[in-house]
Protein backbone atom coordinates (compact mmCIF):
# COMPACT_ATOMS: atom_id res chain seq x y z
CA UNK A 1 -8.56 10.82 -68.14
CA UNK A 2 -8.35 8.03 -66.04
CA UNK A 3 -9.62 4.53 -66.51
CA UNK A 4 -10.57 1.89 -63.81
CA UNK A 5 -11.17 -1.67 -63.50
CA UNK A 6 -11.97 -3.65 -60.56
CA UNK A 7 -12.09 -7.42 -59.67
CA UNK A 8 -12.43 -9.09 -56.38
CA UNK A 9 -10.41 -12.28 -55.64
CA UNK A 10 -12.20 -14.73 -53.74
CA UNK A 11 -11.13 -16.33 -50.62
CA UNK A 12 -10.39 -20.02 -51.80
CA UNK A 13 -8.49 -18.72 -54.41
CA UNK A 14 -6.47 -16.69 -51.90
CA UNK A 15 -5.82 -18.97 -50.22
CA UNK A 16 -4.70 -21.67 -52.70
CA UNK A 17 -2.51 -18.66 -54.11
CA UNK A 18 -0.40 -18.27 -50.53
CA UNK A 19 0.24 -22.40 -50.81
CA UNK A 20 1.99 -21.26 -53.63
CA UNK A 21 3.46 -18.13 -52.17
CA UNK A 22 5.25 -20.52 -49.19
CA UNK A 23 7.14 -22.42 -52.07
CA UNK A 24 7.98 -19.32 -53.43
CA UNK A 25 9.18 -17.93 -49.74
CA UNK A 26 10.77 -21.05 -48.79
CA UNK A 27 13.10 -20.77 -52.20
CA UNK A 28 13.86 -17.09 -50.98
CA UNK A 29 14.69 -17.44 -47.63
CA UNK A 30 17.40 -20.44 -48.81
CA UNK A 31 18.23 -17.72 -51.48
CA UNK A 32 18.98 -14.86 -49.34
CA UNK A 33 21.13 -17.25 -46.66
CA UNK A 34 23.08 -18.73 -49.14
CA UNK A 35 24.19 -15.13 -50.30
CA UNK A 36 25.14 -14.14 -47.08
CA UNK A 37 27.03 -17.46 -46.73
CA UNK A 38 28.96 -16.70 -50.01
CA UNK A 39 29.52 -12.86 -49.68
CA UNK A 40 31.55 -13.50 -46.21
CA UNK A 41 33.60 -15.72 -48.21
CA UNK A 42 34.21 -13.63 -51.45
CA UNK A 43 34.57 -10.16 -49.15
CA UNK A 44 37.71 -12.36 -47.02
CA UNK A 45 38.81 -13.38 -49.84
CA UNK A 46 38.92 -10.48 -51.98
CA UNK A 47 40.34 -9.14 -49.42
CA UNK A 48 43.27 -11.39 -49.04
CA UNK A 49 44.27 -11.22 -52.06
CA UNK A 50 44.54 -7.59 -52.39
CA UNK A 51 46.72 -7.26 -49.13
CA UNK A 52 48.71 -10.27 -51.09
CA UNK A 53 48.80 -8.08 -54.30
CA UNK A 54 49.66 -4.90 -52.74
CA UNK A 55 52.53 -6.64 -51.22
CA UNK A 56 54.42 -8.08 -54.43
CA UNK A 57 52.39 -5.28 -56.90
CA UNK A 58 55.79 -3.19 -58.69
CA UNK A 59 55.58 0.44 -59.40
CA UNK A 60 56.53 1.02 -62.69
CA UNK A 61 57.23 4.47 -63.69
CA UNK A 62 58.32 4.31 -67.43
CA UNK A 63 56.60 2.09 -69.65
CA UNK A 64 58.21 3.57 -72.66
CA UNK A 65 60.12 0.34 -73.46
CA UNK A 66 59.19 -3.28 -73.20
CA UNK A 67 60.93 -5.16 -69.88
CA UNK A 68 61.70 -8.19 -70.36
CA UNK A 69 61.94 -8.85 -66.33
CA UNK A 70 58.58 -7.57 -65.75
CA UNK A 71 57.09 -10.45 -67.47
CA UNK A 72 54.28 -12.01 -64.91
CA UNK A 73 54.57 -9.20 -62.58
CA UNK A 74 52.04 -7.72 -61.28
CA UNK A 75 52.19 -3.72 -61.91
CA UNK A 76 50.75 -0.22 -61.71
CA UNK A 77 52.01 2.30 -64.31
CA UNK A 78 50.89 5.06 -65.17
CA UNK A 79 50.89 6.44 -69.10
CA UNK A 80 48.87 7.65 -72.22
CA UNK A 81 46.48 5.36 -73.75
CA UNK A 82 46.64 6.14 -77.05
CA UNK A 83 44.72 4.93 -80.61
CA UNK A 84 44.60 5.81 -84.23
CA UNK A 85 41.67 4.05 -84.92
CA UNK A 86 38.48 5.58 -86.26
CA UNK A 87 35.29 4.57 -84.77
CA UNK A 88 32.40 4.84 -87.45
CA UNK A 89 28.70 4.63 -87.00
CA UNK A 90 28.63 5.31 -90.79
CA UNK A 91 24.64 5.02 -91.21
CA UNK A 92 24.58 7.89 -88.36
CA UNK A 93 27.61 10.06 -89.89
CA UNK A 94 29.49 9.82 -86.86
CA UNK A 95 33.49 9.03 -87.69
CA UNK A 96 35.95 9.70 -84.48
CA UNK A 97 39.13 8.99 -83.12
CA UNK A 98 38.43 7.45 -79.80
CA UNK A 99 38.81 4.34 -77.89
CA UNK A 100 35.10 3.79 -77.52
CA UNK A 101 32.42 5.08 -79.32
CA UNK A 102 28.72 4.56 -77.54
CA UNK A 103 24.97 5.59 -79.06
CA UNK A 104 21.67 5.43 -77.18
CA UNK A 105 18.20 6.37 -78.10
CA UNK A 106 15.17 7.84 -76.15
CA UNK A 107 11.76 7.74 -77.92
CA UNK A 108 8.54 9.67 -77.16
CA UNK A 109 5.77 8.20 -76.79
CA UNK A 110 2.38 6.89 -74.84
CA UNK A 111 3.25 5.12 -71.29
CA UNK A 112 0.73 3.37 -69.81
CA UNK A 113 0.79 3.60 -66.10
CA UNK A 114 -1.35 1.62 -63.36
CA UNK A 115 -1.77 2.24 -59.49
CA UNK A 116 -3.10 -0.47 -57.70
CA UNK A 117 -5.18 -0.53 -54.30
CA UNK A 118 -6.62 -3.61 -52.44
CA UNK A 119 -9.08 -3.91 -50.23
CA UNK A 120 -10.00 -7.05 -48.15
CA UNK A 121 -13.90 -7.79 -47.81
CA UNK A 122 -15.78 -9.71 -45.37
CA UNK A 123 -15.93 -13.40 -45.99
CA UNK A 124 -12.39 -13.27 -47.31
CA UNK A 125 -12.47 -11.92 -51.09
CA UNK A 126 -10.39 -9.33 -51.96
CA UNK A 127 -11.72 -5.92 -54.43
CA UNK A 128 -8.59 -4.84 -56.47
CA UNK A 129 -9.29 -1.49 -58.32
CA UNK A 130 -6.80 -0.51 -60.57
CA UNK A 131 -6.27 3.16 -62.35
CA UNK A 132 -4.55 3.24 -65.44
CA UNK A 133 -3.23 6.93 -66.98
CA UNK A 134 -1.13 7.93 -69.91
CA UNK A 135 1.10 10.36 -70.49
CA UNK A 136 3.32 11.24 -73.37
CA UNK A 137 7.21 10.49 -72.12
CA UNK A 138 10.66 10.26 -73.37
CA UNK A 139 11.78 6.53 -72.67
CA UNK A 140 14.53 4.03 -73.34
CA UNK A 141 12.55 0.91 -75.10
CA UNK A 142 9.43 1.37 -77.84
CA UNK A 143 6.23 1.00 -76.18
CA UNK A 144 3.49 -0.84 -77.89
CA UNK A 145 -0.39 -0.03 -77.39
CA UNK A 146 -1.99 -3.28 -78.28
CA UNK A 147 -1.67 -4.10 -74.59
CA UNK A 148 -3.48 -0.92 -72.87
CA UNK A 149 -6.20 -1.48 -70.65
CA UNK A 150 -8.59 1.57 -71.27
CA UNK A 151 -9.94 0.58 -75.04
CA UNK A 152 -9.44 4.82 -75.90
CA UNK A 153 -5.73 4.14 -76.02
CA UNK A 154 -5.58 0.73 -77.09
CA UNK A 155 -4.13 0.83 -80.43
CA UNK A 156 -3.35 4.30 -80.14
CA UNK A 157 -0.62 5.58 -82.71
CA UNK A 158 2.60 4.75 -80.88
CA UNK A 159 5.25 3.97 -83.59
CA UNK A 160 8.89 5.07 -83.63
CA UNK A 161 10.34 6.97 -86.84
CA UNK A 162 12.89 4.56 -86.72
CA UNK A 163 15.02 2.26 -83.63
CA UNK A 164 18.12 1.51 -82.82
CA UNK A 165 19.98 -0.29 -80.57
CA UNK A 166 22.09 0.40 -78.00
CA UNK A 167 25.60 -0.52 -78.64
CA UNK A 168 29.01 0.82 -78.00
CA UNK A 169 32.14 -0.52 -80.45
CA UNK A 170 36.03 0.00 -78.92
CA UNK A 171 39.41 0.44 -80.62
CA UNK A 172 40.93 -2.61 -81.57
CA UNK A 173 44.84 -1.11 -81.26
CA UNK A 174 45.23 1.13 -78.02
CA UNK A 175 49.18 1.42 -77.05
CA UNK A 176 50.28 2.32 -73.37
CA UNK A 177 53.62 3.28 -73.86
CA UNK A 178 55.67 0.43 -75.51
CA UNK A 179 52.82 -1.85 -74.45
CA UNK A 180 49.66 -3.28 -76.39
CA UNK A 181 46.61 -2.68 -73.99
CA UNK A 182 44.20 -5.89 -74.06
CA UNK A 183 40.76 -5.45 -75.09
CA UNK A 184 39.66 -6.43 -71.00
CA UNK A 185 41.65 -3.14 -69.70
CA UNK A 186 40.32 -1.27 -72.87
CA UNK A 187 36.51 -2.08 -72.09
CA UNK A 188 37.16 -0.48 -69.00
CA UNK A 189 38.35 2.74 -69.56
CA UNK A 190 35.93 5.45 -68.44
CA UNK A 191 34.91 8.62 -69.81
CA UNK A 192 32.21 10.61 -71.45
CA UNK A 193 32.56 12.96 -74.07
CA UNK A 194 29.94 13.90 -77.04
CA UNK A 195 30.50 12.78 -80.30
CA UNK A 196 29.15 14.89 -82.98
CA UNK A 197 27.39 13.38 -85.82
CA UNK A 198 28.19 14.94 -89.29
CA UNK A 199 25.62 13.46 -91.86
CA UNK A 200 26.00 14.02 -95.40
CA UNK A 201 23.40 15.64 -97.93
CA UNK A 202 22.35 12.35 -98.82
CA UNK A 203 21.72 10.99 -95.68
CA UNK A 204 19.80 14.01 -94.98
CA UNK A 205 17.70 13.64 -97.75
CA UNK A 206 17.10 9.94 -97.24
CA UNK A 207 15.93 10.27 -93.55
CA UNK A 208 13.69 12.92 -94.79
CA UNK A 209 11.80 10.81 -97.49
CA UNK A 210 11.28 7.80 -95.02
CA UNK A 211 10.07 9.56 -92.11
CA UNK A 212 8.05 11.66 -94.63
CA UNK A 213 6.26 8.58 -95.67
CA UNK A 214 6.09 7.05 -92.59
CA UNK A 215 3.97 10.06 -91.65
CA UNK A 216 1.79 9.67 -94.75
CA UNK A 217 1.16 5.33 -94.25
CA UNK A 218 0.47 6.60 -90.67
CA UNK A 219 -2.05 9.54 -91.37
CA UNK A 220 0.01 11.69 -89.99
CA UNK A 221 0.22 15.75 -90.70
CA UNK A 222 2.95 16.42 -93.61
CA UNK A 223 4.40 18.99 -93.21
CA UNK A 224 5.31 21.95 -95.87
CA UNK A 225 9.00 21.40 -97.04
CA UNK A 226 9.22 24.94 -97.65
CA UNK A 227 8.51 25.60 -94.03
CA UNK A 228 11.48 24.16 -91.68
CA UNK A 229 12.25 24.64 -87.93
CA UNK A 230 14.80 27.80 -87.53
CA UNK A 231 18.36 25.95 -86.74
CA UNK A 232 18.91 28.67 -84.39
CA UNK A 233 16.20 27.94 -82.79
CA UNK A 234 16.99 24.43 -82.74
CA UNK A 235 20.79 24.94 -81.07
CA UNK A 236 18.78 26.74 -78.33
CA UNK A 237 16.94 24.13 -76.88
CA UNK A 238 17.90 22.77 -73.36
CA UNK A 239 17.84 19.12 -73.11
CA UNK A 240 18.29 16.32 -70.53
CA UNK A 241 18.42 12.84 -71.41
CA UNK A 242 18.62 11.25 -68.19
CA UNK A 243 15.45 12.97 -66.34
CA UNK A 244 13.08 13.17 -68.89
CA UNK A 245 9.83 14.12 -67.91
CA UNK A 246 5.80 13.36 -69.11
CA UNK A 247 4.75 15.74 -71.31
CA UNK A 248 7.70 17.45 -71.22
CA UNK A 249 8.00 19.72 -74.64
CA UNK A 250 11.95 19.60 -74.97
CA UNK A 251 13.87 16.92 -75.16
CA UNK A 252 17.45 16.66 -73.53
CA UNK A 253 21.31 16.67 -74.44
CA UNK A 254 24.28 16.67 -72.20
CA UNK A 255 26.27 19.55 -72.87
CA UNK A 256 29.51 19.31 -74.50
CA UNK A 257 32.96 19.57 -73.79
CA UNK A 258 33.93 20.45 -77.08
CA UNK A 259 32.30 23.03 -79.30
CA UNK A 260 30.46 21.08 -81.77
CA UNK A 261 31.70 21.25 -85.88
CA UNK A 262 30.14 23.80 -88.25
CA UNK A 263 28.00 21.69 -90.46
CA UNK A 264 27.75 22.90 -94.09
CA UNK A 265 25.10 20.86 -95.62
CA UNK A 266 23.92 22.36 -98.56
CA UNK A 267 20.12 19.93 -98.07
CA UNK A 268 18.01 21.41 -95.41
CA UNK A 269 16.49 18.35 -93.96
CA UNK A 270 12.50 19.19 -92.65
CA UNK A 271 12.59 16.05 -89.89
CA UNK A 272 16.03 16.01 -89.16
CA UNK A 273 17.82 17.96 -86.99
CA UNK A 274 21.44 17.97 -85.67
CA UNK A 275 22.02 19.16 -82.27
CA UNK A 276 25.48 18.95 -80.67
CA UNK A 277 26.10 15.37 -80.09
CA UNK A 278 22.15 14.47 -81.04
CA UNK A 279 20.16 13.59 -84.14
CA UNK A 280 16.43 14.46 -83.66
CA UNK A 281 14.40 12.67 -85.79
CA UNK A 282 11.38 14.65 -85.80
CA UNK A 283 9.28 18.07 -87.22
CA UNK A 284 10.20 20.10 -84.43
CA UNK A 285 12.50 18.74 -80.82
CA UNK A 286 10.81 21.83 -79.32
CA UNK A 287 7.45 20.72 -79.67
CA UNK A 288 7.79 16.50 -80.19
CA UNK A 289 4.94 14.43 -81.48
CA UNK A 290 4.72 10.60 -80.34
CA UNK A 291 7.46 8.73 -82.40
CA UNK A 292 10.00 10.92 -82.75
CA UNK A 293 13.29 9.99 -81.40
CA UNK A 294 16.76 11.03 -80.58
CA UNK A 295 19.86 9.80 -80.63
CA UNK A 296 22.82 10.87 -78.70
CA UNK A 297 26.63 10.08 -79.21
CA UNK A 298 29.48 9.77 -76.94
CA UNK A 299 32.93 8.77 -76.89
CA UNK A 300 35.69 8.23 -74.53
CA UNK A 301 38.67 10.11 -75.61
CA UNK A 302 42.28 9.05 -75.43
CA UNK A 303 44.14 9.78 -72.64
CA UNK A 304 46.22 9.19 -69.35
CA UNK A 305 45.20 6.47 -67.39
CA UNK A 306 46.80 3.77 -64.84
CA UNK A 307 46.77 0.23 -63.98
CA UNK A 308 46.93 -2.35 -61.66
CA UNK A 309 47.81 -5.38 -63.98
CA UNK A 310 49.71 -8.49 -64.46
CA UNK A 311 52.68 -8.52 -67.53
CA UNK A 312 52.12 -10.62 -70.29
CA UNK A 313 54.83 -9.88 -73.01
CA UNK A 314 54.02 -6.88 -74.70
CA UNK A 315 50.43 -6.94 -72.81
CA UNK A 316 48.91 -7.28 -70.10
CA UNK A 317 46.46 -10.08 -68.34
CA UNK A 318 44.61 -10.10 -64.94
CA UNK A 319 46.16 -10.84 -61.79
CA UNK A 320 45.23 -13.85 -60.15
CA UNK A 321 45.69 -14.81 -56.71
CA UNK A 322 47.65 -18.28 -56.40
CA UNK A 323 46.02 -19.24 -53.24
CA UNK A 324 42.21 -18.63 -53.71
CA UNK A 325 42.22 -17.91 -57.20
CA UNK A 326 40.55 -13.95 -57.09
CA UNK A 327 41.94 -11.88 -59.65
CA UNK A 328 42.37 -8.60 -59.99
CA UNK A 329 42.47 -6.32 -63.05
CA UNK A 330 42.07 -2.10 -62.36
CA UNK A 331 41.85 0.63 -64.54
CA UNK A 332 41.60 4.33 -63.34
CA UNK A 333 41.20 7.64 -65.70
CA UNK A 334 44.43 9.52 -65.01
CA UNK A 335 47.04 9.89 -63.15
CA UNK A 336 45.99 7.60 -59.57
CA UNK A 337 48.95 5.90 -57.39
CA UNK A 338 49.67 2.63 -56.42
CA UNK A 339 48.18 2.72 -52.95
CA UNK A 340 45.40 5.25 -54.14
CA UNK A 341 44.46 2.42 -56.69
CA UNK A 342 44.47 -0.37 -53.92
CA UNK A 343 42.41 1.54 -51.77
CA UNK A 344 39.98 2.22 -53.62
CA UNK A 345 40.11 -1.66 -54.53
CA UNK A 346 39.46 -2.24 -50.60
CA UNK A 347 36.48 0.40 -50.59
CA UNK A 348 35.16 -0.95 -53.59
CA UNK A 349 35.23 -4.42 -52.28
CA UNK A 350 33.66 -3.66 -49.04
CA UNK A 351 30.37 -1.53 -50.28
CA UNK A 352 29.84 -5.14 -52.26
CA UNK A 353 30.21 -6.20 -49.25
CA UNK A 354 27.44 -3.97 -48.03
CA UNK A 355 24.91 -4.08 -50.92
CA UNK A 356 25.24 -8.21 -50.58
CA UNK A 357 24.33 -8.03 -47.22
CA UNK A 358 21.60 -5.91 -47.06
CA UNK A 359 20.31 -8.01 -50.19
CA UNK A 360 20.39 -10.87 -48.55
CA UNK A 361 18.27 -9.79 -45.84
CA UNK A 362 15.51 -8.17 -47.31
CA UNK A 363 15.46 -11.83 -49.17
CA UNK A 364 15.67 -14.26 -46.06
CA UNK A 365 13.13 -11.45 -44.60
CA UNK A 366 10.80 -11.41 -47.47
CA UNK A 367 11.21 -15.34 -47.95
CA UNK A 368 9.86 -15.63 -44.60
CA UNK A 369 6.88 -13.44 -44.83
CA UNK A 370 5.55 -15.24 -48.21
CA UNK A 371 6.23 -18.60 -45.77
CA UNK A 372 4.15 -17.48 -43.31
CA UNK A 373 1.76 -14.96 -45.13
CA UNK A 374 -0.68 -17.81 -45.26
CA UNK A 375 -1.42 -17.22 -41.36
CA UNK A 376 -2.37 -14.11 -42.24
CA UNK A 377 -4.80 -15.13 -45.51
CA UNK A 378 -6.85 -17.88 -43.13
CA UNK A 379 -7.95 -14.79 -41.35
CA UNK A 380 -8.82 -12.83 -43.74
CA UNK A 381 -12.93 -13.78 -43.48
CA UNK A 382 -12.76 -11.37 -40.54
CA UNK A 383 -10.08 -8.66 -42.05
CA UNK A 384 -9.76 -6.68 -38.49
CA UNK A 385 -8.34 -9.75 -37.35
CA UNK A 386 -5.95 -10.60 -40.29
CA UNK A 387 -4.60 -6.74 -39.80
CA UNK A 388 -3.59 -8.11 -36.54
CA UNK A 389 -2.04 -11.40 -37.23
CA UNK A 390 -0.28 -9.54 -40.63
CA UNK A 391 0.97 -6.45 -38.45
CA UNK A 392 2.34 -9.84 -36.01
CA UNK A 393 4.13 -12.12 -38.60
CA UNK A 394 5.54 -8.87 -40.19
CA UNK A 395 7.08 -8.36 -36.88
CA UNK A 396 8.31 -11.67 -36.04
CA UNK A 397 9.24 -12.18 -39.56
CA UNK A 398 11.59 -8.80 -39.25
CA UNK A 399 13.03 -9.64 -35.96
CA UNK A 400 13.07 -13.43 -36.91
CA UNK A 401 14.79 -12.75 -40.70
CA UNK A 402 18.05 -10.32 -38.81
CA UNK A 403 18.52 -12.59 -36.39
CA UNK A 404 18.97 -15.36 -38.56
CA UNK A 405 20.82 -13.69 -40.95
CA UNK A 406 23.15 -12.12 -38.28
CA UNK A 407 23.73 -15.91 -37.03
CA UNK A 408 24.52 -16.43 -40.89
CA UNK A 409 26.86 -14.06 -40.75
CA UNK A 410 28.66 -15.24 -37.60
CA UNK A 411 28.99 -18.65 -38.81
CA UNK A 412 30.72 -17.54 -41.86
CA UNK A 413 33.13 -15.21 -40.13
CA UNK A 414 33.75 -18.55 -37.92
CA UNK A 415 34.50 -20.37 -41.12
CA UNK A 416 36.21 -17.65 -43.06
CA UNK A 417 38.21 -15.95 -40.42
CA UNK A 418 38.08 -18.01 -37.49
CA UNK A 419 40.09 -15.85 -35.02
CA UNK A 420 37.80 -13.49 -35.19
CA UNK A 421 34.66 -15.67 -35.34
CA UNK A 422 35.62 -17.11 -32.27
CA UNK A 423 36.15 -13.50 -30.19
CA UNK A 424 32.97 -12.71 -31.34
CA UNK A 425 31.22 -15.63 -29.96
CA UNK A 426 33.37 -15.40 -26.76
CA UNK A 427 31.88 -11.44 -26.59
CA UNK A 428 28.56 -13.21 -27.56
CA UNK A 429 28.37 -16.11 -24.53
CA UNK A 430 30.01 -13.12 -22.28
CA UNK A 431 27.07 -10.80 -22.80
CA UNK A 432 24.43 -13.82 -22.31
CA UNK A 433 25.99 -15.03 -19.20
CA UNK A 434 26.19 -11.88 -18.17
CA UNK A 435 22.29 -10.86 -18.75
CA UNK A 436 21.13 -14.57 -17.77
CA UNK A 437 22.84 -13.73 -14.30
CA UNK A 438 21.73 -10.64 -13.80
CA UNK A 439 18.34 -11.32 -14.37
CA UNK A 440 18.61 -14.19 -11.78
CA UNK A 441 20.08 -11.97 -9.02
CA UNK A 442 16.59 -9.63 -9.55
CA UNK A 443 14.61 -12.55 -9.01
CA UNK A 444 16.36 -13.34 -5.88
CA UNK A 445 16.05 -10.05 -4.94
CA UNK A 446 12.27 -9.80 -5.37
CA UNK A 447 10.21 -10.31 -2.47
CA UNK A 448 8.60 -13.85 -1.90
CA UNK A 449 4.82 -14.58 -2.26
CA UNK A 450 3.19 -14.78 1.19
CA UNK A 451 2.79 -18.47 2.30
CA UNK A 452 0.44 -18.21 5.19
CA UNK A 453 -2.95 -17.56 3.04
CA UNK A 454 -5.84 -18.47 4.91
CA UNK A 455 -7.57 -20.86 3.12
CA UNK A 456 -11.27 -20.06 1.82
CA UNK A 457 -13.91 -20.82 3.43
């Protein structure tokens, strides 16, 4: 059930608040051009020094032996990474070959949520009503109740089994070929495979006994030990850990690759429950009670991969750039070219470019509408009126904010590639010249305003 609170702002204090807001804008708005300013740059540059790279970049094709004369090259090669080191979360009984070895958690409980609607009132005070619901979800972080607005849920039993933390460890010795692979290229091989926990009896039997009295200091239902969830059952449940939904009654796994190991535990564990790649710390994952919590494992597996990389010995470093000092350091899964690998470089390099931009001009946009919002909140004592002057700066503001930020723009492709800042100013004065002309030749075309008005008696 829903519960709702409401408070009115009054007008001095919204008005003192948008003082504040204008500091707050004015700090944006610098924000947001001084992206723009910088992301020209580091897109040009980037740039450059990938056309630079590309042109002295070697193709290896056989890394099987150490080259002396490939020392401080930069190359691409292409070849198995390869480990024999185990990766152990030993308090989760997972033990793997791999070159990375990742666990997350999701944990079910209460989430408080809160919609918010404002309403401006004659006179200039504001009436904020605010609904709060909960709902029982899967999420990333514990959730504590001491904070909850409606005093029903406040408090309200929302305590993990246990936490974790998210963490991932890597292979300290990965060869490519003859070569070592640092641990910056080994960080940044991808893949995703499930990693399957194995626990022993004793683990089994320990989880078991600590959730059990966690349940009892909690007043929580014990269950019969005699009376455990069917593992077939279990195996069968579908699960989805990245859409997890309120109130949803399974939780979710990806599904493997790999069939999972036969486990041949001889303890039957009542609140534990291995399934594929996930421990389920809980009575039953088909039916989950607030604080019970899963686990999932995955791993990237060895493998082919290639990269774009400068020779350092037996190992490898970054590239960087001797003229603007960008480096470069690329890892693909598999078997990718030379130019495949520089392309994508490029592509990569210009959605930055992209995202940057569009950044900064919701910021220099959004900077300006805190500036000016204040316009807006001296009006408010008549609201029909500040709906006009609001729907007015937000306008201005919009038109304002990608102007300015397209003048931004100009000025750093003046400054950072100043053939082509100059065309486009050329195109720029063309266009007005053109416009301021024509505009001009309608007036002279119009017809003139009679002169011979008799005067009024």
């Amino acid at each position: 059930m829903a519960y709702t609170t409401t408070t009115t702002r009054s007008y001095g204090t919204r008005v003192k608040d948008s003082f504040g807001g204008m500091l707050t804008g004015l700090v944006l708005f610098v924000a947001g051009t001084c992206l723009l300013w910088w992301n020209e740059g580091r897109a040009v540059k980037t740039d450059k020094m990938l056309n630079r790279a590309e042109g002295v970049c070697v193709d290896v094709e056989n890394v099987s032996k150490v080259d002396p004369e490939l020392d401080g090259q930069l190359i691409h090669a292409t070849a198995d990474a390869v480990t024999n080191d185990i990766l152990r979360f030993s308090n989760f009984g997972v033990n793997t070959n791999a070159i990375a070895l990742s666990k997350s958690a999701k944990y079910y409980m209460w989430v408080e949520h809160a919609h918010t609607e404002k309403k401006d009132k004659i006179g200039g005070s504001e009436e904020i009503t605010t609904t709060y619901t909960y709902t029982k979800e899967w999420v990333s972080m514990p959730v504590s109740s001491d904070g909850f607005e409606d005093p029903e849920y406040r408090g309200i039993f929302n305590k993990p089994v246990l936490t974790t933390e998210m963490e991932t460890v890597y292979a300290q010795n990965v060869t490519f070929g003859a070569y070592t692979l640092p641990e910056s290229i080994i960080q940044r091989i991808s893949g995703n495979s499930p990693a399957y926990p194995q626990p022993t009896d004793e683990q089994l039997k320990e989880w078991d006994n600590s959730i059990k009295t966690f349940r009892q200091q909690n007043k929580l239902t014990v269950y019969d030990k005699n009376v455990v969830v069917d593992p077939a059952a279990v195996k069968s449940i579908p699960v989805e850990t990245d859409s997890l939904k309120a109130d949803s009654a399974a939780a979710t796994t990806p599904q493997p690759t790999t069939e999972a190991p036969e486990l041949n535990n001889k303890y039957t564990a009542t609140y534990v429950h291995v399934v594929d790649n996930q421990l389920y710390f809980g009575y039953n994952p088909s039916v989950p009670e607030v604080g019970d919590v899963i686990i999932t494992f995955n791993q990237v597996d060895p493998g082919k991969i290639s990269i774009l990389a400068t020779v350092s010995g037996n190992t490898f470093k970054k590239h960087v750039d001797k003229k603007n000092g960008k480096s470069l350091l690329s890892v693909s899964r598999g078997d990718v070219s030379m130019e495949e690998m520089f392309q994508q470089e490029h592509e990569a390099n210009n959605m930055l470019l992209w995202v940057f931009r569009i950044i900064g001009v919701l910021l220099v946009i959004a900077g300006l509408k805190m500036f000016f919002n204040i316009l807006t909140i001296l009006l408010k004592v008549l609201p029909f009126l500040a709906s006009i002057m609001n729907f007015g700066v937000g306008l201005v503001c919009n038109i304002v904010g990608i102007a300015w930020s397209l003048i931004v723009i100009a000025l750093a492709w003046l400054f950072y590639r100043p053939l082509i800042g100059i065309a486009l100013l050329v195109v720029a004065g063309g266009l007005i010249y053109y416009f301021n002309k024509k505009g001009k030749e309608k007036a002279a075309e119009a017809p003139a305003a009679p002169t011979d008005i008799p005067p009024v008696e």
